[in-house]
Protein backbone atom coordinates (compact mmCIF):
# COMPACT_ATOMS: atom_id res chain seq x y z
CA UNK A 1 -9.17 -16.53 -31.43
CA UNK A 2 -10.43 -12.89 -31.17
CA UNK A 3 -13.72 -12.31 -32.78
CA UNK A 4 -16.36 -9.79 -33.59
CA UNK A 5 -18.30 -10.76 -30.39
CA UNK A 6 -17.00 -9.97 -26.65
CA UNK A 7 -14.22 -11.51 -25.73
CA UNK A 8 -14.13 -13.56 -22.53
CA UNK A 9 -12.07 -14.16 -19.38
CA UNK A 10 -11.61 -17.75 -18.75
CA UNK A 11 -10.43 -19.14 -15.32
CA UNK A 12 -8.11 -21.91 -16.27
CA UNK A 13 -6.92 -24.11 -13.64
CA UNK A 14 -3.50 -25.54 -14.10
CA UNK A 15 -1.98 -28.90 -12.44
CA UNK A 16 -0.49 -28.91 -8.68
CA UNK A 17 2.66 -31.20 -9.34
CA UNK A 18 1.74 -33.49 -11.76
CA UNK A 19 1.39 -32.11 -15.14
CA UNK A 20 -0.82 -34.96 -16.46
CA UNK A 21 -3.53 -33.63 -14.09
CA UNK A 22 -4.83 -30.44 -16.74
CA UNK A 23 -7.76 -31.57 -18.38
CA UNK A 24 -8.54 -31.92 -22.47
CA UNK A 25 -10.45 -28.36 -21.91
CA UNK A 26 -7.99 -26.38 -20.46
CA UNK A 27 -5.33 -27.56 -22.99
CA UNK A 28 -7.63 -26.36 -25.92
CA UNK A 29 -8.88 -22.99 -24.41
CA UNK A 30 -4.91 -22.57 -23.62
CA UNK A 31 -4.23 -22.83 -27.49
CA UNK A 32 -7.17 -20.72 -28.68
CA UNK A 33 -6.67 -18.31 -26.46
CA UNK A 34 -5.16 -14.80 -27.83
CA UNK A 35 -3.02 -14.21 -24.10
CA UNK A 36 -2.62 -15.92 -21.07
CA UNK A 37 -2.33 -13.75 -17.75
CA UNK A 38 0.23 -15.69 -15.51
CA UNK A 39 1.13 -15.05 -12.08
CA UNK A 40 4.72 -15.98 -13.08
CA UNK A 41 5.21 -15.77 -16.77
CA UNK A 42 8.51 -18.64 -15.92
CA UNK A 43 6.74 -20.63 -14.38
CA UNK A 44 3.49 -20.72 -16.66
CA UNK A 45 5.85 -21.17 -19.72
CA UNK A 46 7.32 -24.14 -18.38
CA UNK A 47 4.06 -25.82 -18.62
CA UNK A 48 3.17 -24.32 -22.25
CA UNK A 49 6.13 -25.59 -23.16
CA UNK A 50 5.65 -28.96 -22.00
CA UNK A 51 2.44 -29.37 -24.45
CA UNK A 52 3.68 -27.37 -26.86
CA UNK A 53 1.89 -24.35 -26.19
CA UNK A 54 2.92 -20.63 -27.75
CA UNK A 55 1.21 -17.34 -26.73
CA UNK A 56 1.61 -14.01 -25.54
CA UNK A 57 1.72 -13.65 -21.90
CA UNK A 58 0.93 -11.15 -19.55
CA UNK A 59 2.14 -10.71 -16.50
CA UNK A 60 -0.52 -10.56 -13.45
CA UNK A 61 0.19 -10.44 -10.00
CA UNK A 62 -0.35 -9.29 -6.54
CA UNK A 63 2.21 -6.53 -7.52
CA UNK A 64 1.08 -5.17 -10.59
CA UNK A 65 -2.81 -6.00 -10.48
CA UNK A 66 -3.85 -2.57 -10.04
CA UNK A 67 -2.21 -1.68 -13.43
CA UNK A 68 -2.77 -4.18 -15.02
CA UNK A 69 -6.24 -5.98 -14.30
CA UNK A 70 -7.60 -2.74 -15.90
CA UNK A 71 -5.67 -2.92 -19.01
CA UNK A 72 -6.39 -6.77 -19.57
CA UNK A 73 -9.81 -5.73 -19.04
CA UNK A 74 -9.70 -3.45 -21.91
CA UNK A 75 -8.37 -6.38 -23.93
CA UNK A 76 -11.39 -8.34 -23.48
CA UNK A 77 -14.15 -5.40 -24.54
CA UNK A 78 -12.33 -5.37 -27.71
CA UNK A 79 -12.87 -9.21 -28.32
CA UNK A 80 -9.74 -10.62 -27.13
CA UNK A 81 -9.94 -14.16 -25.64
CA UNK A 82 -7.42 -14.14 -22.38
CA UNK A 83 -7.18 -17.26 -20.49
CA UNK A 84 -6.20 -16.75 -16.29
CA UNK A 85 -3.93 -18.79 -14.81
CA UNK A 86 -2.10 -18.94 -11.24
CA UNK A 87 1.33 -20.98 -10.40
CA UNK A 88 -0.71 -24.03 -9.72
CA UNK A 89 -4.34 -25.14 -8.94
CA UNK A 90 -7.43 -22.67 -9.45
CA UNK A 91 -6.92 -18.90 -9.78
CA UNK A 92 -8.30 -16.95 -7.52
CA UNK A 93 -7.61 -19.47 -4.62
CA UNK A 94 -5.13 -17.18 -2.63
CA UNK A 95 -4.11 -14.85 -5.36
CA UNK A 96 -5.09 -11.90 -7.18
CA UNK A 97 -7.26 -13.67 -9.78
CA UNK A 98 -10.22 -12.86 -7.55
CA UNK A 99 -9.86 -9.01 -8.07
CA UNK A 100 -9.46 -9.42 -11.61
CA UNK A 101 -12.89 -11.60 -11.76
CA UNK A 102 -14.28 -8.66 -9.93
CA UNK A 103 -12.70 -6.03 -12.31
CA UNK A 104 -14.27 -8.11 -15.12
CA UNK A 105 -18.14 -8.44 -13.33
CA UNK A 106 -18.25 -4.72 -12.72
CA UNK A 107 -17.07 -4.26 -16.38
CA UNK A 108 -20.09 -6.50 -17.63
CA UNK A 109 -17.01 -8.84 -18.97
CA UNK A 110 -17.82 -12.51 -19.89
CA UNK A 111 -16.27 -14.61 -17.45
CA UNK A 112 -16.09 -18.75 -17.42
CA UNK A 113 -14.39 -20.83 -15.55
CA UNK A 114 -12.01 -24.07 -16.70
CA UNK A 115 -12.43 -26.17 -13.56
CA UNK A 116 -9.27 -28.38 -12.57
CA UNK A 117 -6.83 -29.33 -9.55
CA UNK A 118 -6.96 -27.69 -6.23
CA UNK A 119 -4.40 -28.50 -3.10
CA UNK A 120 -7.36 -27.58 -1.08
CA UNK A 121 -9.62 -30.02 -1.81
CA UNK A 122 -7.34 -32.83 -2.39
CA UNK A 123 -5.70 -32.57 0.91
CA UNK A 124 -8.94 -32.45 2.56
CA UNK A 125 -9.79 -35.86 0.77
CA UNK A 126 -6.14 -37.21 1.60
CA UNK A 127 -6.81 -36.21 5.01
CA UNK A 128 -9.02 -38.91 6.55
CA UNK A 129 -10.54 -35.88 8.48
CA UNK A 130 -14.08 -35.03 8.57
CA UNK A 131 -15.22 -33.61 4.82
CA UNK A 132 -18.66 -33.08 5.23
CA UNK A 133 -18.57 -29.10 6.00
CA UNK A 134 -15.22 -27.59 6.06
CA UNK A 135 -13.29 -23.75 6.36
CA UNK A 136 -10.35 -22.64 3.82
CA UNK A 137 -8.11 -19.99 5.50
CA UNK A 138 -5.77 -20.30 3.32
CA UNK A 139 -2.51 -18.46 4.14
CA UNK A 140 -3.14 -16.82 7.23
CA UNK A 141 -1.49 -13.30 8.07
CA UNK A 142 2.07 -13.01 8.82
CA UNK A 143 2.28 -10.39 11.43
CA UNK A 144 2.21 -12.36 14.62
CA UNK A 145 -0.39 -10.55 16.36
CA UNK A 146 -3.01 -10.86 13.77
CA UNK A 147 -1.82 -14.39 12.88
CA UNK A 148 -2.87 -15.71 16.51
CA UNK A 149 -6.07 -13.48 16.64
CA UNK A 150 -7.24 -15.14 13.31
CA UNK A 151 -6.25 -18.29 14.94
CA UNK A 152 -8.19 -17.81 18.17
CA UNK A 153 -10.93 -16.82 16.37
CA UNK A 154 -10.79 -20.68 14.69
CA UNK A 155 -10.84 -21.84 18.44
CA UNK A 156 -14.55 -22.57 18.29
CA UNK A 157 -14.84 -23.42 14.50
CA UNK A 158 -16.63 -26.58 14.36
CA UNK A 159 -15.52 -27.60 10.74
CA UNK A 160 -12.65 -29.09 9.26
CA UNK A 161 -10.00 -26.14 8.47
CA UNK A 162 -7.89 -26.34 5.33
CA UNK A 163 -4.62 -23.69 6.18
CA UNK A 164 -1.75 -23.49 3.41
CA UNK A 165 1.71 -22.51 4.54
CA UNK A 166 5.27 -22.20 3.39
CA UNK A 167 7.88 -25.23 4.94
CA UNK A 168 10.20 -22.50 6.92
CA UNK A 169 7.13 -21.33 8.90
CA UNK A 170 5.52 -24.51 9.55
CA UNK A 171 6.85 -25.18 12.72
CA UNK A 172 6.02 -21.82 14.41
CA UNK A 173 2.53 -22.09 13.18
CA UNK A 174 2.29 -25.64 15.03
CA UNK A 175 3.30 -24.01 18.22
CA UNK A 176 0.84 -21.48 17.84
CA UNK A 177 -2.08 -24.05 16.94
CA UNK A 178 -1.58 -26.36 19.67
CA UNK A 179 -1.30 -23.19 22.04
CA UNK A 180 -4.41 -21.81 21.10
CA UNK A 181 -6.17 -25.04 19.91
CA UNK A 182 -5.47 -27.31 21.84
CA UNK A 183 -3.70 -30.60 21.01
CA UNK A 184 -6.33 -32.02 18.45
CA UNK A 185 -5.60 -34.41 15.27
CA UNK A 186 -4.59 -32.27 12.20
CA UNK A 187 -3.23 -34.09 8.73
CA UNK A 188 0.13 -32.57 7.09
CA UNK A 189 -0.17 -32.62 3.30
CA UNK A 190 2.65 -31.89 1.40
CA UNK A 191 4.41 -32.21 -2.67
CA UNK A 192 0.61 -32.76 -3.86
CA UNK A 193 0.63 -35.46 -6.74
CA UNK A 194 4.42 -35.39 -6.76
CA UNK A 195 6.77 -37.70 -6.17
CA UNK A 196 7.43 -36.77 -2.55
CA UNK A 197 3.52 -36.23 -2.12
CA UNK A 198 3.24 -37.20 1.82
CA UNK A 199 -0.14 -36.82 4.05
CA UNK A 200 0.53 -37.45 7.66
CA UNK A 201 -2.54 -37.86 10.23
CA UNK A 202 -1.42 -37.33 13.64
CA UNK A 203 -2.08 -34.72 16.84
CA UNK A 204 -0.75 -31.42 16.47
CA UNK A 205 1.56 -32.12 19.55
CA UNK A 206 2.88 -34.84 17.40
CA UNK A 207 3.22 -32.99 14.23
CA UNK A 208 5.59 -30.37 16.19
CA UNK A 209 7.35 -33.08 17.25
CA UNK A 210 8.07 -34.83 14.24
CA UNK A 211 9.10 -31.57 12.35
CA UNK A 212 11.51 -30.37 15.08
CA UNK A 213 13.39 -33.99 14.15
CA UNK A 214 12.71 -33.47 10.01
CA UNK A 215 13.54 -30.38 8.22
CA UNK A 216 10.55 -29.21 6.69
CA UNK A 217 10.25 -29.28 2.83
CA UNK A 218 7.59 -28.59 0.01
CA UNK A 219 4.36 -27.09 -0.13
CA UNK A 220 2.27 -27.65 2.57
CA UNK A 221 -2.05 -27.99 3.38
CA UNK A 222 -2.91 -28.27 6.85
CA UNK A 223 -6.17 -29.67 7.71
CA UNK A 224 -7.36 -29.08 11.15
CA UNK A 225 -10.42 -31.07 13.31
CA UNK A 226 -12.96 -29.02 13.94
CA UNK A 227 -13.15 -28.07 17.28
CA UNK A 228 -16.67 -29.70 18.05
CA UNK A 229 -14.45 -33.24 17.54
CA UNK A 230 -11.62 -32.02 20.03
CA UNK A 231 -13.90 -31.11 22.81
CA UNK A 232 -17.70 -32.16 24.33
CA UNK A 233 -18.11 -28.09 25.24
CA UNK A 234 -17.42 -24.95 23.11
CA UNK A 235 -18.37 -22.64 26.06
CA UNK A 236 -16.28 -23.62 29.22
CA UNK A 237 -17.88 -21.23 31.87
CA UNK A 238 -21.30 -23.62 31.41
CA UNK A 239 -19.47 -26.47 33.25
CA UNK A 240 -17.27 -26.80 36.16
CA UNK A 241 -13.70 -27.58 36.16
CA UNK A 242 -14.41 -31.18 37.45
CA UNK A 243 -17.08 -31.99 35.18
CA UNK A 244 -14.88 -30.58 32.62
CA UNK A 245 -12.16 -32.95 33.66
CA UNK A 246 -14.43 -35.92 33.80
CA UNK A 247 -15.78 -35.44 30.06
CA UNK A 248 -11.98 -35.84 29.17
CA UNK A 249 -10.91 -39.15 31.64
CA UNK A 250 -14.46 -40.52 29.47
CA UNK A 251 -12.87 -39.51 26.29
CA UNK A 252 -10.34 -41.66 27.19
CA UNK A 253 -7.68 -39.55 27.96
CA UNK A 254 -5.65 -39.77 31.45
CA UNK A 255 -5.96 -38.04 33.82
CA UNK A 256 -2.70 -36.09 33.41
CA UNK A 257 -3.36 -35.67 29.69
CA UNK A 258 -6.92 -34.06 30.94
CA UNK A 259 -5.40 -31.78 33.21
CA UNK A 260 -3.32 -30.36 30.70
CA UNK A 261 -5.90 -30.57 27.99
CA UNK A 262 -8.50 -28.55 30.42
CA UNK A 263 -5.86 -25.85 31.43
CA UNK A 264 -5.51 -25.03 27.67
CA UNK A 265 -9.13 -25.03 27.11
CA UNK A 266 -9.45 -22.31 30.23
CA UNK A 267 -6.41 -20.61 29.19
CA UNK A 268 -5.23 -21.16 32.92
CA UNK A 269 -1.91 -23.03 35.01
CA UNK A 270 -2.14 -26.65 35.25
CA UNK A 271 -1.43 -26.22 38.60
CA UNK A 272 -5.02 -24.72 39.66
CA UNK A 273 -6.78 -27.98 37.92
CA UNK A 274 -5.25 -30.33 39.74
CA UNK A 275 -6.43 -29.58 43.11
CA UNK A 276 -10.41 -30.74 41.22
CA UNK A 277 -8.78 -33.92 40.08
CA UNK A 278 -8.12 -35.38 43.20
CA UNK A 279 -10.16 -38.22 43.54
CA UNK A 280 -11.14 -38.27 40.07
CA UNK A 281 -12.47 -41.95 39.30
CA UNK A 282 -11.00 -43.13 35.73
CA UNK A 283 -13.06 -46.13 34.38
């Protein structure tokens, strides 16, 4: 495929589970194509070899970008036609396609994109959760301390939040949700368009639960509520801890459940709330 003109960069998404997902396009640009840049070169051949599908490939990835996102680079001023693609969904969503993109805009390289699958959006969809406007965090750090800063930081995000993470750290991250979060509805998605795909709607209390029982396994997207459906007030110091307690019993919630829900929200011992709900009517 390398011609007298420019060459191009094209962003190829690639399926999420099912391989039937890649589209007509991104079958052809994969055969026309002079390389493909893979994240893992195993994995990627799997699927060329699935439709049948022989090229170089180049190896691309969060280790090894700084060498050699210059280099492909290079490939494309001379007219080479190199197709990008990650493990699975679009690249650039949570991997280093996005600096190579960036390499190839500040190197006045033709870039294109070959739109496909993303576990992002299709968990949202899956999630019966509030679409409209949403957040993608994606993975979010590892280092505790900065995990549960980026966290509280989501405290008062009012859209939907779409968080990836890997099954043996799913559990820890639920404790540190409903900790900082509060106890509000958030869908598991897991094994996207695969056989095992699974998308479970439930509190994050509940979720917690449930995994502590079942072994955690698969890929999973977390999608959040936003915290403007968890709560009727962002800002806790503009209401009192009884009228704070009453917007909950209203909710429907008891009055236990909006004790403990308030002394998350203020970040203080249940013990001090329930001195204000003494006498608090529940309709």
């Amino acid at each position: 495929m390398q011609t007298k003109d420019a060459g191009c960069l094209y962003l190829c998404a690639t399926p999420i589970g099912n391989l039937e997902d890649i589209t007509l396009r991104a079958l052809r640009i994969l055969k026309e194509a002079d390389y493909i840049a893979a994240e893992d070169t195993r994995h990627t051949l799997k699927l060329l070899n699935h439709f049948d599908i022989s090229k170089p490939l180049i190896s691309y990835h969060e280790h090894n970008k700084n060498e050699k996102g210059p280099e492909i680079i290079e490939m494309i001023k001379k007219g080479y036609q190199v197709a990008l693609v990650s493990d699975a969904g679009m690249p650039g969503i949570s991997d280093p396609g996005a600096d190579l993109v960036v390499l190839a805009r500040q190197a006045d390289v033709k870039v294109t994109i070959i739109p496909g699958p993303s576990a992002a959006l299709s968990a949202l969809v899956l999630s019966c959760l509030p679409a409209q406007r949403f957040v993608f965090e994606g993975f979010l750090p590892r280092e505790k301390k900065q995990r549960r800063e980026r966290i509280q930081r989501l405290k008062s995000e009012e859209r939907t939040v779409i968080i990836y993470e890997a099954p043996h750290r799913l559990i820890s991250l639920l404790q540190e949700l409903l900790e900082i979060l509060g106890d509000r509805r958030i869908s598991i998605v897991r094994e996207l368009t695969k056989i095992h795909e699974e998308a479970l709607l439930m509190t994050i209390e509940q979720a917690l639960s449930y995994f502590r029982d079942k072994q955690p396994k698969g890929e999973f997207v977390l999608v959040v509520e936003g915290a403007d459906q968890t709560s009727p007030h962002r800002n806790f110091d503009e209401i009192s801890i009884e009228e704070h307690l009453m917007e909950y019993v209203k909710s429907g919630l008891s009055k236990k459940e909006a004790i403990k829900q308030v002394a998350k929200d203020r970040d203080i011992p249940k013990s001090q709330v329930y001195p204000y709900s003494i006498g608090l009517d529940q309709e």
